[in-house]
C-alpha atoms as a PDB file:
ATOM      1  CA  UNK A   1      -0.651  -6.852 -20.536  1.00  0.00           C
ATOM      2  CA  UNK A   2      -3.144  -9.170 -19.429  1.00  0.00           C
ATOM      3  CA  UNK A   3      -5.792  -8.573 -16.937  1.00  0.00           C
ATOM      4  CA  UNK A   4      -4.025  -9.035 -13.423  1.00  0.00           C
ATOM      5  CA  UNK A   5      -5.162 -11.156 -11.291  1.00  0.00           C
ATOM      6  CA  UNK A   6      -5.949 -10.089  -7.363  1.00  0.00           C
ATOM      7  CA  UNK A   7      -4.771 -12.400  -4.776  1.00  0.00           C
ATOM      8  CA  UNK A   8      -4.107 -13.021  -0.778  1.00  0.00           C
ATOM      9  CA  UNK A   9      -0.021 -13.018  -0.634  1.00  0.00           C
ATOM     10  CA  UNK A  10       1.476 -16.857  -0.231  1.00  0.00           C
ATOM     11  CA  UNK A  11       4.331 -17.047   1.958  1.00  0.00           C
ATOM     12  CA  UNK A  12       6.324 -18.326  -1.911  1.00  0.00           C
ATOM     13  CA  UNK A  13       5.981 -15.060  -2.921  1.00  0.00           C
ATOM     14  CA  UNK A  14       8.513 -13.476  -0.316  1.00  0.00           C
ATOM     15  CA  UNK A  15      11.404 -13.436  -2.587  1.00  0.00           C
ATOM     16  CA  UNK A  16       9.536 -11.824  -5.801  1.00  0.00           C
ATOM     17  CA  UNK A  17       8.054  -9.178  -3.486  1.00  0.00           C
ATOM     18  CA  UNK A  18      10.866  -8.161  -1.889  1.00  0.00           C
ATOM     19  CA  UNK A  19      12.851  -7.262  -5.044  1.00  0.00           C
ATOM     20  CA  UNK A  20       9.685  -5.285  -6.024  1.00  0.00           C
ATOM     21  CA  UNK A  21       9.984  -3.522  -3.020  1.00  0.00           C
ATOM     22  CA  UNK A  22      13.644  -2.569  -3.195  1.00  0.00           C
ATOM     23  CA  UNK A  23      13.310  -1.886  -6.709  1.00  0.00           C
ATOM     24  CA  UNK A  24      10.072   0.458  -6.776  1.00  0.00           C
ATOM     25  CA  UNK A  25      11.819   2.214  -3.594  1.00  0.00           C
ATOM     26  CA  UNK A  26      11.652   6.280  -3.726  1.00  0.00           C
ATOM     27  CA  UNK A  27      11.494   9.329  -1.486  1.00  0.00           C
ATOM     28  CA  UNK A  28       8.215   9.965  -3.374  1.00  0.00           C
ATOM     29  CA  UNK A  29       6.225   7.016  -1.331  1.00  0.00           C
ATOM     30  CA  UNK A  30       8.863   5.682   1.153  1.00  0.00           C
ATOM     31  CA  UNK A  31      10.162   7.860   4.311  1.00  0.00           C
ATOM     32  CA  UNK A  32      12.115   5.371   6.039  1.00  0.00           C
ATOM     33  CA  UNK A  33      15.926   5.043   4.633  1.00  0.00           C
ATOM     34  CA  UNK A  34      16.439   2.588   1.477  1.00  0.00           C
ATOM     35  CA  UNK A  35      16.748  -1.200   1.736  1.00  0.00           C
ATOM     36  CA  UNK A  36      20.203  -1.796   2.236  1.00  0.00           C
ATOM     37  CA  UNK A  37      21.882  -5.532   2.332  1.00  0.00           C
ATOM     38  CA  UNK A  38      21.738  -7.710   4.527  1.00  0.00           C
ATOM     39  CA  UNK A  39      17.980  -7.358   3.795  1.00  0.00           C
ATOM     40  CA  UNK A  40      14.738  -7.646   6.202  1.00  0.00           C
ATOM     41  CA  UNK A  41      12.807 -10.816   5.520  1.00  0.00           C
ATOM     42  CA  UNK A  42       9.624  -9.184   3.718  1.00  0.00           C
ATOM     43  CA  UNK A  43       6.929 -11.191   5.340  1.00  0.00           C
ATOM     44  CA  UNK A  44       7.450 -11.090   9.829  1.00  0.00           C
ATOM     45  CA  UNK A  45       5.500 -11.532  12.652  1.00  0.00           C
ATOM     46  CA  UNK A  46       4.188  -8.011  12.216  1.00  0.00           C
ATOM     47  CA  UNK A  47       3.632  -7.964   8.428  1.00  0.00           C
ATOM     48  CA  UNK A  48       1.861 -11.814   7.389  1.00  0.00           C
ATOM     49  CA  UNK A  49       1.475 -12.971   4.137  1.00  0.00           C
ATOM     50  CA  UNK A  50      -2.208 -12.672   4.739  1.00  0.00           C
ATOM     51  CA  UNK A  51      -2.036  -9.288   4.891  1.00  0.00           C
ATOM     52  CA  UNK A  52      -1.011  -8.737   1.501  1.00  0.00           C
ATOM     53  CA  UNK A  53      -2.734  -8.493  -1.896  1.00  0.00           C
ATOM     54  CA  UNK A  54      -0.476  -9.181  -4.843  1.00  0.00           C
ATOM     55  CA  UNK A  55      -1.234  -8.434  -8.551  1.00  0.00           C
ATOM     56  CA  UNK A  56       0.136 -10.882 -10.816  1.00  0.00           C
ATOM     57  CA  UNK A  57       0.083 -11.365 -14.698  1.00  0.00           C
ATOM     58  CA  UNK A  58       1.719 -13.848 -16.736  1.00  0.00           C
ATOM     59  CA  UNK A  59       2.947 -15.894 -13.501  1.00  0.00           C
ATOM     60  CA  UNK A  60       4.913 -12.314 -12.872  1.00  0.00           C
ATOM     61  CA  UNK A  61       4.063  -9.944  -9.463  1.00  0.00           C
ATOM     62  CA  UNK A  62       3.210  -6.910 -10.044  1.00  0.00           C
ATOM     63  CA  UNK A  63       2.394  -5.380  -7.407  1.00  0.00           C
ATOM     64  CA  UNK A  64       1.038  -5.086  -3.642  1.00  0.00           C
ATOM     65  CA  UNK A  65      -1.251  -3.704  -1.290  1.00  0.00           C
ATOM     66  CA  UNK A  66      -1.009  -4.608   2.430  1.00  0.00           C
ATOM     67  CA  UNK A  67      -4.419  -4.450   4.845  1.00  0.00           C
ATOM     68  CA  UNK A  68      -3.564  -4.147   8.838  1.00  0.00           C
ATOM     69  CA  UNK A  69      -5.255  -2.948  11.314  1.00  0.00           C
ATOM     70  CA  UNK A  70      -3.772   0.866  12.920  1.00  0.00           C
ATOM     71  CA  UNK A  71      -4.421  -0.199  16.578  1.00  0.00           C
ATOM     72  CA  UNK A  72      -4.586  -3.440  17.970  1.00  0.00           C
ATOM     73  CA  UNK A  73      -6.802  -1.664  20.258  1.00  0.00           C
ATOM     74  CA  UNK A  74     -10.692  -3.661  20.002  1.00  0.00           C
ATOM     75  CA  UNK A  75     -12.727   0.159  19.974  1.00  0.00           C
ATOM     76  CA  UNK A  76     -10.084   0.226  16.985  1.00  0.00           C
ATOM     77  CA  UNK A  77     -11.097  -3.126  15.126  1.00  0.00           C
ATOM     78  CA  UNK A  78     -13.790  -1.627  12.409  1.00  0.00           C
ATOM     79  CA  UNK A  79     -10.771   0.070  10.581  1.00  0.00           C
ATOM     80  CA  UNK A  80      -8.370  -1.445   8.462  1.00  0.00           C
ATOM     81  CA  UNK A  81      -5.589   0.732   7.228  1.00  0.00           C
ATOM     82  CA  UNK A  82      -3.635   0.302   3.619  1.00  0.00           C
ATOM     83  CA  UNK A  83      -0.174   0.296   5.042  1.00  0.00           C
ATOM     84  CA  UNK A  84       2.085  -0.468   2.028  1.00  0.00           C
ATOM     85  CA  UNK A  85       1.188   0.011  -1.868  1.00  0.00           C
ATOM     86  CA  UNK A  86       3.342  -0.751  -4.313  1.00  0.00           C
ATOM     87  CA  UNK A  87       3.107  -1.168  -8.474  1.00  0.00           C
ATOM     88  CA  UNK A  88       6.369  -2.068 -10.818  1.00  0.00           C
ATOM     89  CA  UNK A  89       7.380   0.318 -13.003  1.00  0.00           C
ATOM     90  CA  UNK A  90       6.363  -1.643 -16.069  1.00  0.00           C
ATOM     91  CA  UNK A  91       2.891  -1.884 -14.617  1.00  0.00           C
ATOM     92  CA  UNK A  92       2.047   1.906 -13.997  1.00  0.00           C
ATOM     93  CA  UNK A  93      -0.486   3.674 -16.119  1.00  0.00           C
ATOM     94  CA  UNK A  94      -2.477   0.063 -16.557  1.00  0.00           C
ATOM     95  CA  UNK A  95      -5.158  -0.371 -14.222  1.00  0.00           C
ATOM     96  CA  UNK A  96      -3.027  -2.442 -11.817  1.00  0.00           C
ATOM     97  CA  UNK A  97      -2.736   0.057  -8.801  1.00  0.00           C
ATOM     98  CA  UNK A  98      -6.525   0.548  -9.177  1.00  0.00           C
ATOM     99  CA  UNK A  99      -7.562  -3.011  -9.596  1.00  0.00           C
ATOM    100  CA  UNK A 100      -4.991  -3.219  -6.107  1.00  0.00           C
ATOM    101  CA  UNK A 101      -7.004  -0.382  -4.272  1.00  0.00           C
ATOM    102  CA  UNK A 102     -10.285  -2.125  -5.309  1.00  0.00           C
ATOM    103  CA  UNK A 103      -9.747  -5.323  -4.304  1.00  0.00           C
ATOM    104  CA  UNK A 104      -8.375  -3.612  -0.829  1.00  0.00           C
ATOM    105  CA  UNK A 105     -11.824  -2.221  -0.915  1.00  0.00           C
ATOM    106  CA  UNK A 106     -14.193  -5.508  -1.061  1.00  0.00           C
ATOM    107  CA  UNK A 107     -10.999  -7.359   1.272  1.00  0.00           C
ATOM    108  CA  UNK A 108     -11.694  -4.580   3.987  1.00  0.00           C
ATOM    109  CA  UNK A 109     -15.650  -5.232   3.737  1.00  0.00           C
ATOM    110  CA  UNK A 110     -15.123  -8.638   3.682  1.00  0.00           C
ATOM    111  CA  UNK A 111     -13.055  -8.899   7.109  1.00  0.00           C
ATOM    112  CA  UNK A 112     -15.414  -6.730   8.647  1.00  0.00           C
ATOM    113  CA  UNK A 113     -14.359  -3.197   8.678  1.00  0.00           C
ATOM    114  CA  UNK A 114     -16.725  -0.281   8.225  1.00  0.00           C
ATOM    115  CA  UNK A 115     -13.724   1.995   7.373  1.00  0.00           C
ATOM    116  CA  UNK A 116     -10.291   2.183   4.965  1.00  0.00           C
ATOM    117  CA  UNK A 117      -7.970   4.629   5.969  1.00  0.00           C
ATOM    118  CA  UNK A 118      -4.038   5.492   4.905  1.00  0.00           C
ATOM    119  CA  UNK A 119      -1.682   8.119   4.648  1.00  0.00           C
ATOM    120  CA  UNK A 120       0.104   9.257   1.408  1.00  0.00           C
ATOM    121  CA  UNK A 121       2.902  11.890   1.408  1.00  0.00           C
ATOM    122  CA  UNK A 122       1.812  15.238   0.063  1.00  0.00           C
ATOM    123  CA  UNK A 123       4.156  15.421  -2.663  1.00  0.00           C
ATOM    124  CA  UNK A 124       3.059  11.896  -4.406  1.00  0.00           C
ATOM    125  CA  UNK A 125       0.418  13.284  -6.396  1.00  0.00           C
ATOM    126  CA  UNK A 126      -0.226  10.344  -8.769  1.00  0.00           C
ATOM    127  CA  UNK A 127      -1.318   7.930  -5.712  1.00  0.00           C
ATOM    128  CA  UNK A 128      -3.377  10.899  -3.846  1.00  0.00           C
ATOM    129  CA  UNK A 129      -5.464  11.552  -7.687  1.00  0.00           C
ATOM    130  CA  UNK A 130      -5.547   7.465  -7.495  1.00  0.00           C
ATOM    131  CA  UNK A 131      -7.500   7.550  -3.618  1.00  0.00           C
ATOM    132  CA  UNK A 132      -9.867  10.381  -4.211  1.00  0.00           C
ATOM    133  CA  UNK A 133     -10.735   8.354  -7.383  1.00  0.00           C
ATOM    134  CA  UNK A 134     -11.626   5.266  -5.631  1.00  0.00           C
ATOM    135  CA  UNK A 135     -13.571   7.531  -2.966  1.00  0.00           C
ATOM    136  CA  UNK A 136     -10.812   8.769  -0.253  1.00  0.00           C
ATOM    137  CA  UNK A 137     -11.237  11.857   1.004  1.00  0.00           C
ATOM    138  CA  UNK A 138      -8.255  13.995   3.088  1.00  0.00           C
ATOM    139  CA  UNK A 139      -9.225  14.160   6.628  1.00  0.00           C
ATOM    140  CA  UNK A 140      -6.016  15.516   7.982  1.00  0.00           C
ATOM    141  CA  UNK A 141      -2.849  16.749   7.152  1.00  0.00           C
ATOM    142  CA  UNK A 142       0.312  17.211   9.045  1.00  0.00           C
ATOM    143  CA  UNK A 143       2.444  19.727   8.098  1.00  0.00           C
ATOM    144  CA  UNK A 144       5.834  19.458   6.854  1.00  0.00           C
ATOM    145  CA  UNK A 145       6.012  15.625   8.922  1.00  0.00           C
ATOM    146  CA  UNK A 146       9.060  14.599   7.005  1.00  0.00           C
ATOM    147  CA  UNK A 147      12.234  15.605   5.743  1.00  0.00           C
ATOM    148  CA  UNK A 148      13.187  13.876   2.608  1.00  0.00           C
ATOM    149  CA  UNK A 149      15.627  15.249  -0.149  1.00  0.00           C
ATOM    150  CA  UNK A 150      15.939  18.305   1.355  1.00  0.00           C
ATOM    151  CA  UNK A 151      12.432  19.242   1.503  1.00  0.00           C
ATOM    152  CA  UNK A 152       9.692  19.049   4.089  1.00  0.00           C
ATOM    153  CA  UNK A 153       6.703  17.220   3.274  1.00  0.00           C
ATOM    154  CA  UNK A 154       3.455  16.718   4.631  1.00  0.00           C
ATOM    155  CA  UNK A 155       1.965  13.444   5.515  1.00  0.00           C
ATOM    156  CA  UNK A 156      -1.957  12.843   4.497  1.00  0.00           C
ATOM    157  CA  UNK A 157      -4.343  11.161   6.025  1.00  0.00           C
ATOM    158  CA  UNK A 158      -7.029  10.063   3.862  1.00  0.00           C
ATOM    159  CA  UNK A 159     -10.076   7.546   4.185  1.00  0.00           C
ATOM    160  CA  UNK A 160     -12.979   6.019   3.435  1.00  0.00           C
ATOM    161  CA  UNK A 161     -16.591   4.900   4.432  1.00  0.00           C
ATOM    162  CA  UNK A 162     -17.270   0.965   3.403  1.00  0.00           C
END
């Protein structure tokens, strides 16, 4: 697999990343209910195309990483927050995810932000080795903050210094 390439969501690639998004869905990474038909438009007012960086090989996407801010609150407006990552299935174990989270890194510098924050479930172990590679650290944890499966699991908060 080629090198991906790291670029700012175009309102084109809607369709491609909403199938990616169904398909890639899982209680390990997702607490609200699966996608079910008719489907939510991917892109709204709240969620931009601008906001998203897509990974994409061989004219293919192959993954995402949205960048919003928590608050819209202006004491707030130094952090940016990831707030939806997603890699195919095809593309895991490749660099893509990391190359995502990297380029998240220099976006958030480069809009400003002094700070990268998100929260990861407790149980999703691959993504939470991924962020304390790339320099999160856990800075809070609430217990047992969902109920998926069956199970209780916590919800992370991790972040970042930029």
């Amino acid at each position: 697999m080629p090198e991906p390439l790291i670029r700012i969501a175009k309102t084109d690639d809607e369709d491609e990343l909403a199938v990616l998004d169904r398909v890639t869905w899982s209680t390990l990474h997702a607490v609200a209910p699966e996608p079910q038909p008719p489907y939510q438009p991917f892109f709204d007012e709240r969620h931009p195309a601008e906001d998203f960086l897509v990974a994409e090989a061989d004219g293919r996407v192959l993954g995402y990483v949205r960048l919003a801010h928590p608050t819209p609150l202006a004491s707030n407006a130094h952090v940016l927050a990831i707030q939806g990552f997603v890699v195919a299935e095809e593309a895991r174990g490749r660099g893509v995810g990391r190359a995502l989270i990297r380029a998240a890194v220099t976006e958030a510098r480069s809009r400003g932000a002094r700070r990268l924050t998100l929260r990861v479930l407790g149980h999703n172990t691959p993504a939470r080795a991924l962020y304390e590679s790339e320099g999160f650290a856990v800075e809070g944890v609430l217990p047992q903050e969902f109920l998926l499966d069956g199970a209780y699991v916590d919800d992370v908060c991790m972040g970042r210094a930029l």
